[in-house]
Protein backbone atom coordinates (compact mmCIF):
# COMPACT_ATOMS: atom_id res chain seq x y z
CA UNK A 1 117.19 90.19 160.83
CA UNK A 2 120.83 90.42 159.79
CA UNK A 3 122.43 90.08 156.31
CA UNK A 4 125.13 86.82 157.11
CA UNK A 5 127.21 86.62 154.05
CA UNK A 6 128.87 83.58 153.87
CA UNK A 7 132.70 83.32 151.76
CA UNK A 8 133.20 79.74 150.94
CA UNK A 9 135.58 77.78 149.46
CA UNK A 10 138.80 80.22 150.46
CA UNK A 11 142.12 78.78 150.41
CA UNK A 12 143.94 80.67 153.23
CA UNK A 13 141.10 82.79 155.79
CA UNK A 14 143.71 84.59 156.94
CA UNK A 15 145.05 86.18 153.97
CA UNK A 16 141.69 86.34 152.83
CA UNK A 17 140.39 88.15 155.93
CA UNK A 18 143.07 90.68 155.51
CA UNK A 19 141.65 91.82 152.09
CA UNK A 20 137.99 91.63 153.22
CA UNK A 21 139.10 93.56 155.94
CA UNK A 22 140.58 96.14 153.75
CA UNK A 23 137.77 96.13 151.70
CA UNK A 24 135.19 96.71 154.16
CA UNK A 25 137.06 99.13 156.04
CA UNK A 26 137.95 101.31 153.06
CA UNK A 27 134.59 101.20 151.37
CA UNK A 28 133.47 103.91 153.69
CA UNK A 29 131.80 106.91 151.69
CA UNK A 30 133.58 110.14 152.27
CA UNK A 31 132.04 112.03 155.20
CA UNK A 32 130.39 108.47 156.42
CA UNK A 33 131.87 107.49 159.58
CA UNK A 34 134.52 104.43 159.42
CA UNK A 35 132.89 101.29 159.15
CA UNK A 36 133.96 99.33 162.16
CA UNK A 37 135.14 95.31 162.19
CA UNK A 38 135.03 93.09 165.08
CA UNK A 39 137.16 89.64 164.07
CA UNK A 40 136.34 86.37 165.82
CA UNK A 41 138.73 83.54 166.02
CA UNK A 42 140.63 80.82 167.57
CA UNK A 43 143.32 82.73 169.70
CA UNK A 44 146.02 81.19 167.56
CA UNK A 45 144.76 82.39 164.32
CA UNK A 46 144.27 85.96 165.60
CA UNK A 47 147.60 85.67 166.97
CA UNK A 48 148.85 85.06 163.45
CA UNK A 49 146.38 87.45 161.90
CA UNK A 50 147.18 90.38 164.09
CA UNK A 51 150.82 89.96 162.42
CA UNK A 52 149.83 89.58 159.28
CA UNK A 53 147.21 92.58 159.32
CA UNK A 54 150.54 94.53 159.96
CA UNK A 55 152.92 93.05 156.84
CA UNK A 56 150.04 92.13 154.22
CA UNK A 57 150.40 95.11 151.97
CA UNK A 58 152.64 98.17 151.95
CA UNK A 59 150.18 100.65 150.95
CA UNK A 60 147.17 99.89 153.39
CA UNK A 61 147.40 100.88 157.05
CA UNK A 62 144.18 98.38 159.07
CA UNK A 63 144.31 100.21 163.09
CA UNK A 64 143.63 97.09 164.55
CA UNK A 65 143.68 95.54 168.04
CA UNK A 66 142.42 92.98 170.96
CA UNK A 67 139.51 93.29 172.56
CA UNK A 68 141.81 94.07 175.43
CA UNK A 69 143.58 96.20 174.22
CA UNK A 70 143.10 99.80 176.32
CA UNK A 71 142.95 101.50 172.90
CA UNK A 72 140.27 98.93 171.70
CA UNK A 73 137.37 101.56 172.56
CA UNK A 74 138.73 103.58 169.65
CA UNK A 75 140.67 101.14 166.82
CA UNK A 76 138.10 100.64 163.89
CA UNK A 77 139.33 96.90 164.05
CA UNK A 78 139.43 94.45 166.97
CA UNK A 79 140.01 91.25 167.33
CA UNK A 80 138.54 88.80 170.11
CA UNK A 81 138.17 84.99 170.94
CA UNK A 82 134.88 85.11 172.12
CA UNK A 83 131.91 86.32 170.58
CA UNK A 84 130.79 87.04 173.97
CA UNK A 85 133.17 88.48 175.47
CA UNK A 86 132.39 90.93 178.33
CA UNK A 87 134.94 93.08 176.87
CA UNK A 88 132.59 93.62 174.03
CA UNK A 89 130.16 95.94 176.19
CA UNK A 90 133.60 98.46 176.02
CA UNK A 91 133.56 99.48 172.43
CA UNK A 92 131.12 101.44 170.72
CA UNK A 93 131.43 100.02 167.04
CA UNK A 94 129.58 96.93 166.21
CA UNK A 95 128.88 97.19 162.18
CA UNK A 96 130.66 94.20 161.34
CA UNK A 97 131.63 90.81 162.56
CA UNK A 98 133.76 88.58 160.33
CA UNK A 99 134.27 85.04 161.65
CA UNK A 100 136.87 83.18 161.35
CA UNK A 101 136.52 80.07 163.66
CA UNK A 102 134.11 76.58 162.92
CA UNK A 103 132.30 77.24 166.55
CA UNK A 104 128.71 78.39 166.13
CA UNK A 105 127.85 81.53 168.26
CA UNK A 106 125.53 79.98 171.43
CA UNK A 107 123.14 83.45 171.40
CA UNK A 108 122.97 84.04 168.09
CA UNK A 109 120.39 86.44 168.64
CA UNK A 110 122.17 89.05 171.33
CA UNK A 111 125.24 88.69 168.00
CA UNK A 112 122.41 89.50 165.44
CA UNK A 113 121.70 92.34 167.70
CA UNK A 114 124.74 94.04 168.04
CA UNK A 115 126.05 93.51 164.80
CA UNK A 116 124.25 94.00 161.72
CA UNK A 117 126.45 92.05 159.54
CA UNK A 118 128.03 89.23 160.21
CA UNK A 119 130.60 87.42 157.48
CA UNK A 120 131.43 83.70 157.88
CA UNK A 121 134.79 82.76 156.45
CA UNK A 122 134.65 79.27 155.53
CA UNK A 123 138.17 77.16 153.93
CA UNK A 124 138.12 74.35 151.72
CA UNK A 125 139.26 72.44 154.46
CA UNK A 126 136.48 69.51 155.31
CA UNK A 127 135.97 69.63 159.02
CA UNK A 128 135.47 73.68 158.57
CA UNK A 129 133.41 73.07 156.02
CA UNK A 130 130.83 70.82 157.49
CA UNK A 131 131.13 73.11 160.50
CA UNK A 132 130.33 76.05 158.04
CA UNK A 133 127.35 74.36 156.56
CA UNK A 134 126.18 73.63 160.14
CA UNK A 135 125.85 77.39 160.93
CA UNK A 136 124.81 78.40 157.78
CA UNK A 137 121.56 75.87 158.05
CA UNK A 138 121.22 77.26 161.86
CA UNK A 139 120.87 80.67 160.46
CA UNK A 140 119.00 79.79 157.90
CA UNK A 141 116.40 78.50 160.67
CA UNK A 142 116.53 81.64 162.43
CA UNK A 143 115.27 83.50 158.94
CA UNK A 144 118.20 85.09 158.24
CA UNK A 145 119.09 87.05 155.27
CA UNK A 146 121.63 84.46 153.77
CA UNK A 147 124.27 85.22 150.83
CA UNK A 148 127.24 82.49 149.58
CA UNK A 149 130.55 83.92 148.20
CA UNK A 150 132.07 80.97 146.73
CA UNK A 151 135.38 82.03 146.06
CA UNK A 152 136.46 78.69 144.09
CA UNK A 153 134.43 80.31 141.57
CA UNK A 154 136.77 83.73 141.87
């Protein structure tokens, strides 16, 4: 089964994906090889996230991508619309999946498969929310290993 964490209650995903990114990404143990991200989202919000993953700090470098990208294969961080995206098959690196979207994955377990961890970003706006207690009660069904961030508590 696979740990799904989920982060509730965040005020801005994408600024908030940026430093879970980070965070995930850097917590790599020396001579460990880099933990690898796979980011699923509405195009738009990628759009705006692939931006912002380049201008959020001044210290932090993320390699990131699109699934399309020719360089995806080796960039620790890619970013992709669809969680089952053919495109998927092309990159070797499948520790981490951090969604960003309110659709719930229709094989959830080929995504269990393939990734081991899987973080649901949920915002304290309502229709995500009810869509983020939806898939947290379908993967709670499946027997899932469950965990709730709530960041309003932060």
């Amino acid at each position: 089964m696979a740990r799904i964490d989920f982060h509730s209650n965040v005020s801005d995903k994408l600024e908030y994906a940026c430093r879970l990114t980070r965070k995930i990404w850097s917590a790599t143990p020396e001579g460990e090889p880099v933990r690898n991200i796979v980011m699923v989202g509405e195009k738009a919000d990628l759009q705006k996230l692939n931006e912002l993953l380049w201008s959020f700090s001044k210290t932090d470098f993320l390699p990131h991508c699109f699934i399309d990208d020719e360089a995806a294969a080796e960039t620790p961080i890619v970013l992709t619309d669809d969680f089952a995206s053919p495109a998927l098959s092309n990159i070797p690196h499948a520790d981490v999946m951090i969604h960003l979207g309110m659709r719930m994955p229709l094989d959830v377990p080929a995504l269990v498969a393939r990734f081991p961890r899987i973080v649901e970003v949920v915002t304290v706006n309502e229709a995500e929310r009810l869509a983020g207690r939806e898939r947290f009660k379908a993967y709670r069904e499946l027997g899932h290993e469950l965990h709730n961030f709530d960041q309003a508590k932060s």
